[in-house]
Protein backbone atom coordinates (compact mmCIF):
# COMPACT_ATOMS: atom_id res chain seq x y z
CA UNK A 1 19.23 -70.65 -20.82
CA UNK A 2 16.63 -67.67 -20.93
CA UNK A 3 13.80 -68.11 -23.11
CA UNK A 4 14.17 -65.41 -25.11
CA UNK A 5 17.75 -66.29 -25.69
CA UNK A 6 16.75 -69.81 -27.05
CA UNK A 7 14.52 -68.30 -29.27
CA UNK A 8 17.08 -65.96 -30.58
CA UNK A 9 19.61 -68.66 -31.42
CA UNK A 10 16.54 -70.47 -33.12
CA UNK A 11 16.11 -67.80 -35.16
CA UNK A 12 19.89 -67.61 -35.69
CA UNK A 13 19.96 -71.45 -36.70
CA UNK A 14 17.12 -71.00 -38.85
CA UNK A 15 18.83 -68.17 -40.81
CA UNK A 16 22.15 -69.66 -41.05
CA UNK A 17 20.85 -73.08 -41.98
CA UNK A 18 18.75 -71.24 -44.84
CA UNK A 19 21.89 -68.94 -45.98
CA UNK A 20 24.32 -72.82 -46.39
CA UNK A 21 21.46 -74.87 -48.17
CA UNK A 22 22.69 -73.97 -51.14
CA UNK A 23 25.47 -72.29 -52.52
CA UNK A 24 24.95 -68.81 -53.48
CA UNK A 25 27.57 -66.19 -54.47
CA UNK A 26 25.80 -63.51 -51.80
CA UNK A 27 25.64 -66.07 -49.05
CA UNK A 28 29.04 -64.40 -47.83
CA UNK A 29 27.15 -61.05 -47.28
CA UNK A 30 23.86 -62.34 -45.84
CA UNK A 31 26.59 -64.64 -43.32
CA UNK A 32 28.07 -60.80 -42.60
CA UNK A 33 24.81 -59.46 -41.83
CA UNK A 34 23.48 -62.07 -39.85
CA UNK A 35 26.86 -62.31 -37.68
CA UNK A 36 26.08 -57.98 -37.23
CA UNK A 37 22.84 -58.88 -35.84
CA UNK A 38 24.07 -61.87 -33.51
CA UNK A 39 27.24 -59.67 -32.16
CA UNK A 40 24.02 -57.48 -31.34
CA UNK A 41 22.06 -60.03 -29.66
CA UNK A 42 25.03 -61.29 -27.61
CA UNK A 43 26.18 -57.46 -26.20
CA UNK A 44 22.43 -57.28 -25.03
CA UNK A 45 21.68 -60.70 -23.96
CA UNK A 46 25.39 -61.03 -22.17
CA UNK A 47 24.72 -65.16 -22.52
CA UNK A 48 27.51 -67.40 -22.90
CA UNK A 49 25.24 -69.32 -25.22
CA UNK A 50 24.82 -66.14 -27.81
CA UNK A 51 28.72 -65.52 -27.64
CA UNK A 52 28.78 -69.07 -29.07
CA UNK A 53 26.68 -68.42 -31.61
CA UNK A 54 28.30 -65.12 -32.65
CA UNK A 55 31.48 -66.13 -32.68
CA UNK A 56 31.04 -69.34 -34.65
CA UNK A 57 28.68 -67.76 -37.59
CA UNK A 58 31.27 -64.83 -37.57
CA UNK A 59 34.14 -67.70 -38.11
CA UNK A 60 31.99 -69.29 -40.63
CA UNK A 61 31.24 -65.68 -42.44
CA UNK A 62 35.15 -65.00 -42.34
CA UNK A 63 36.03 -68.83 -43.80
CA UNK A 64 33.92 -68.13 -46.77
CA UNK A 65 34.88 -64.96 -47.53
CA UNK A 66 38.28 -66.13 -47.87
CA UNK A 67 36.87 -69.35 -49.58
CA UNK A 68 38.35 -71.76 -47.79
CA UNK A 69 36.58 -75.13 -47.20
CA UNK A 70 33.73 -74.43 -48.74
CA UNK A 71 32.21 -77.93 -49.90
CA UNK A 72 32.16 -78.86 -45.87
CA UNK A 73 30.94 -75.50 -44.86
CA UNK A 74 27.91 -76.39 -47.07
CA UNK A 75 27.88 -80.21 -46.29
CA UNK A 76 29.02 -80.90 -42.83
CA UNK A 77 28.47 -77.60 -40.83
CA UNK A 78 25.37 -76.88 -42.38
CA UNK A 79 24.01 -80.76 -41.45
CA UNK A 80 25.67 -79.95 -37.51
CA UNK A 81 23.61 -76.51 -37.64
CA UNK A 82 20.42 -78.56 -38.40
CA UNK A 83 21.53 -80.80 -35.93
CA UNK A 84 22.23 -77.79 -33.25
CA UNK A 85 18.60 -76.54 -33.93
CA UNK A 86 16.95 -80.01 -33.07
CA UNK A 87 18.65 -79.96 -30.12
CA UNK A 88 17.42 -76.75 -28.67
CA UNK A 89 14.48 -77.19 -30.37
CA UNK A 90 13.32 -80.00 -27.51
CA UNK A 91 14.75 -77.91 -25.24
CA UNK A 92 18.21 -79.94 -24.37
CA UNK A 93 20.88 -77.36 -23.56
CA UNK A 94 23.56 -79.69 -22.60
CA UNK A 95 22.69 -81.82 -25.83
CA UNK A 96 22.80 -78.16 -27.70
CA UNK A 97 25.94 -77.38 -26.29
CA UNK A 98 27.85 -80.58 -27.11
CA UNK A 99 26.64 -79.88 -31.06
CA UNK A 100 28.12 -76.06 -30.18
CA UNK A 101 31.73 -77.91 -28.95
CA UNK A 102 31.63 -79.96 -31.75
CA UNK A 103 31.19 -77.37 -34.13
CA UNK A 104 34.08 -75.39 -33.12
CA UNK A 105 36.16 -78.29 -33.11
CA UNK A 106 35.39 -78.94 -36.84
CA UNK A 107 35.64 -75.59 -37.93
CA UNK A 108 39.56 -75.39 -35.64
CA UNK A 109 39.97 -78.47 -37.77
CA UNK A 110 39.04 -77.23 -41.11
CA UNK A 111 40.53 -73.44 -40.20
CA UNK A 112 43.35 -72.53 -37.77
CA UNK A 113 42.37 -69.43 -37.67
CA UNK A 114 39.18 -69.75 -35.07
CA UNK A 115 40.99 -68.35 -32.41
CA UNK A 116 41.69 -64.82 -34.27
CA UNK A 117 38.20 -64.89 -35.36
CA UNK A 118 37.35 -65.04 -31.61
CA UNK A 119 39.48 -61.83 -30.83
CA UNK A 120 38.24 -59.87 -33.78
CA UNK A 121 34.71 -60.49 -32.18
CA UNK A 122 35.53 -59.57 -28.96
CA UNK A 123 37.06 -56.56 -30.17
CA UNK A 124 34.23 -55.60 -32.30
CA UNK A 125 31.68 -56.11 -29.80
CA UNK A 126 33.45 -53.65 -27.75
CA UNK A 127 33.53 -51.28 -30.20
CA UNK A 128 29.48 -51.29 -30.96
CA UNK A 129 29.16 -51.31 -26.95
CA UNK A 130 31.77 -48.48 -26.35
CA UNK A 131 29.52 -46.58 -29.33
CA UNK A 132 26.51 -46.93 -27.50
CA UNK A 133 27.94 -46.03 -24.34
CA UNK A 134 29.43 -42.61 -26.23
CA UNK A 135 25.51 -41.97 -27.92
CA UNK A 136 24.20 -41.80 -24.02
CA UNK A 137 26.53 -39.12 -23.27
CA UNK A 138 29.88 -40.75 -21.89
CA UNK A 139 32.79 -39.15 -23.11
CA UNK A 140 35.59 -40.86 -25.75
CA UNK A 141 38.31 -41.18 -23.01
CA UNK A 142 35.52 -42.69 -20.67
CA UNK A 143 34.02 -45.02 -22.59
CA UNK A 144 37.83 -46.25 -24.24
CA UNK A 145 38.87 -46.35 -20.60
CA UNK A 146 35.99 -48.63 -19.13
CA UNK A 147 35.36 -50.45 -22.60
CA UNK A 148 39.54 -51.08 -22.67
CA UNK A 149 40.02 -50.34 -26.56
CA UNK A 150 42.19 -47.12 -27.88
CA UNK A 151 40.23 -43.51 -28.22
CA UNK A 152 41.38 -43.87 -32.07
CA UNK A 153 39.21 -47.50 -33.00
CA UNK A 154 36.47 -45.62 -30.85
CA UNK A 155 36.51 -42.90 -32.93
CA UNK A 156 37.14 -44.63 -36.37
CA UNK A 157 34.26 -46.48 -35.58
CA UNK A 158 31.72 -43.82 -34.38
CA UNK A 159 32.78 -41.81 -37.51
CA UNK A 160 31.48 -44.15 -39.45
CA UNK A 161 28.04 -44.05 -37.96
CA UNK A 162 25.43 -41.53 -37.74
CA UNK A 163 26.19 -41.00 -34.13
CA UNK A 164 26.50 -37.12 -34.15
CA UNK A 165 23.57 -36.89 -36.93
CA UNK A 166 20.88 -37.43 -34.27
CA UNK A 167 20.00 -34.56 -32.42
CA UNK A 168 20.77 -35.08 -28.41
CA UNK A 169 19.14 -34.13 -25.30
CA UNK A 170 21.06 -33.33 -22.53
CA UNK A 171 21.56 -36.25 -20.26
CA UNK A 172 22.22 -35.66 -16.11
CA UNK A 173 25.23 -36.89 -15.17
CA UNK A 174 23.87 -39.38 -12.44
CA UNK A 175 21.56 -40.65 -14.93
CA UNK A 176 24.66 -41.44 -17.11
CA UNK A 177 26.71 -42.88 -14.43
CA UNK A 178 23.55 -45.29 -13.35
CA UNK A 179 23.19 -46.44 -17.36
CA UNK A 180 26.90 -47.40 -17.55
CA UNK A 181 26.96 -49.33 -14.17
CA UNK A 182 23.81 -50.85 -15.52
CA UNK A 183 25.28 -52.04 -18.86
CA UNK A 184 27.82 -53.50 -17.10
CA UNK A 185 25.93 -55.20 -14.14
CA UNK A 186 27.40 -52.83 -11.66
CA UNK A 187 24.33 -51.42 -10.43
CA UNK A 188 23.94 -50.65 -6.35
């Protein structure tokens, strides 16, 4: 694992671990928030290790929101997360990564649902990488061809952002081309 990856699942553990001490009634929106910025981390870092991470606080977020199993999100997952952190902490991946598997197994225990969870994070990420793909210049049919999501969730979604209230420059074709094979490791 990269170092700056382990330091931004630290950061994630720390964050998460904070948000379950105790029960608070906007610990469902800081959960959100902090599953945003990990679906962020893990399009830029492209690390199996932050798609972990992603997709289990995002499972977490979504089984509180629907309140479901709280008192062992709050007791048991929280203790594995502190668990998790130690782990990496001393710098044992495999050690890390067994907590990880066991996490997921608890919460596909507790919540039968994981595996949706999974696809709605996989789809979302797609989104926010098809967006930025459209802000440097890449047309809508482009990026929903390459990205392989519909024109209309592209375009729900960049409606919703402040996409076309930036002002643009002008971007070369060839330098466009170059960025997308670079996002997605296709370089020459």
């Amino acid at each position: 694992m990269r170092e700056e990856v382990r330091k931004e699942i630290l950061g994630i553990l720390d964050k998460a671990i904070e948000i379950l001490k105790v029960k608070e009634e906007w610990d469902i929106s800081q959960l959100s928030n902090l599953s945003d910025e990990i679906i962020n981390s893990a399009i830029i870092f492209e690390d199996e290790d932050a798609v972990s991470i992603a997709i289990l606080i995002y499972a977490l977020y979504k089984m509180l929101a629907r309140k479901t199993h709280d008192d062992i999100i709050y007791t048991q997952v929280e203790h594995e997360l502190i668990n998790a952190r130690k782990i990496l902490e001393t710098r044992d991946e495999d050690g890390y990564r067994g907590r990880i598997k066991y996490l997921f197994d608890l919460v596909n225990r507790i919540d039968t649902e994981l595996s949706k969870y999974f696809q709605e994070l996989i789809g979302k990420a797609k989104i926010k990488k098809g967006s930025t793909l459209f802000e440097h210049g890449l047309s809508i049919a482009k990026v929903s061809d390459v990205v392989g999501i519909s024109q209309w969730e592209l375009m729900d979604y960049i409606g919703k952002t402040k996409v076309f209230d930036v002002e643009t420059h002008e971007t070369d074709a060839k330098v466009r081309v170059t960025l997308a094979r670079k996002i997605f490791g296709m370089e020459k």
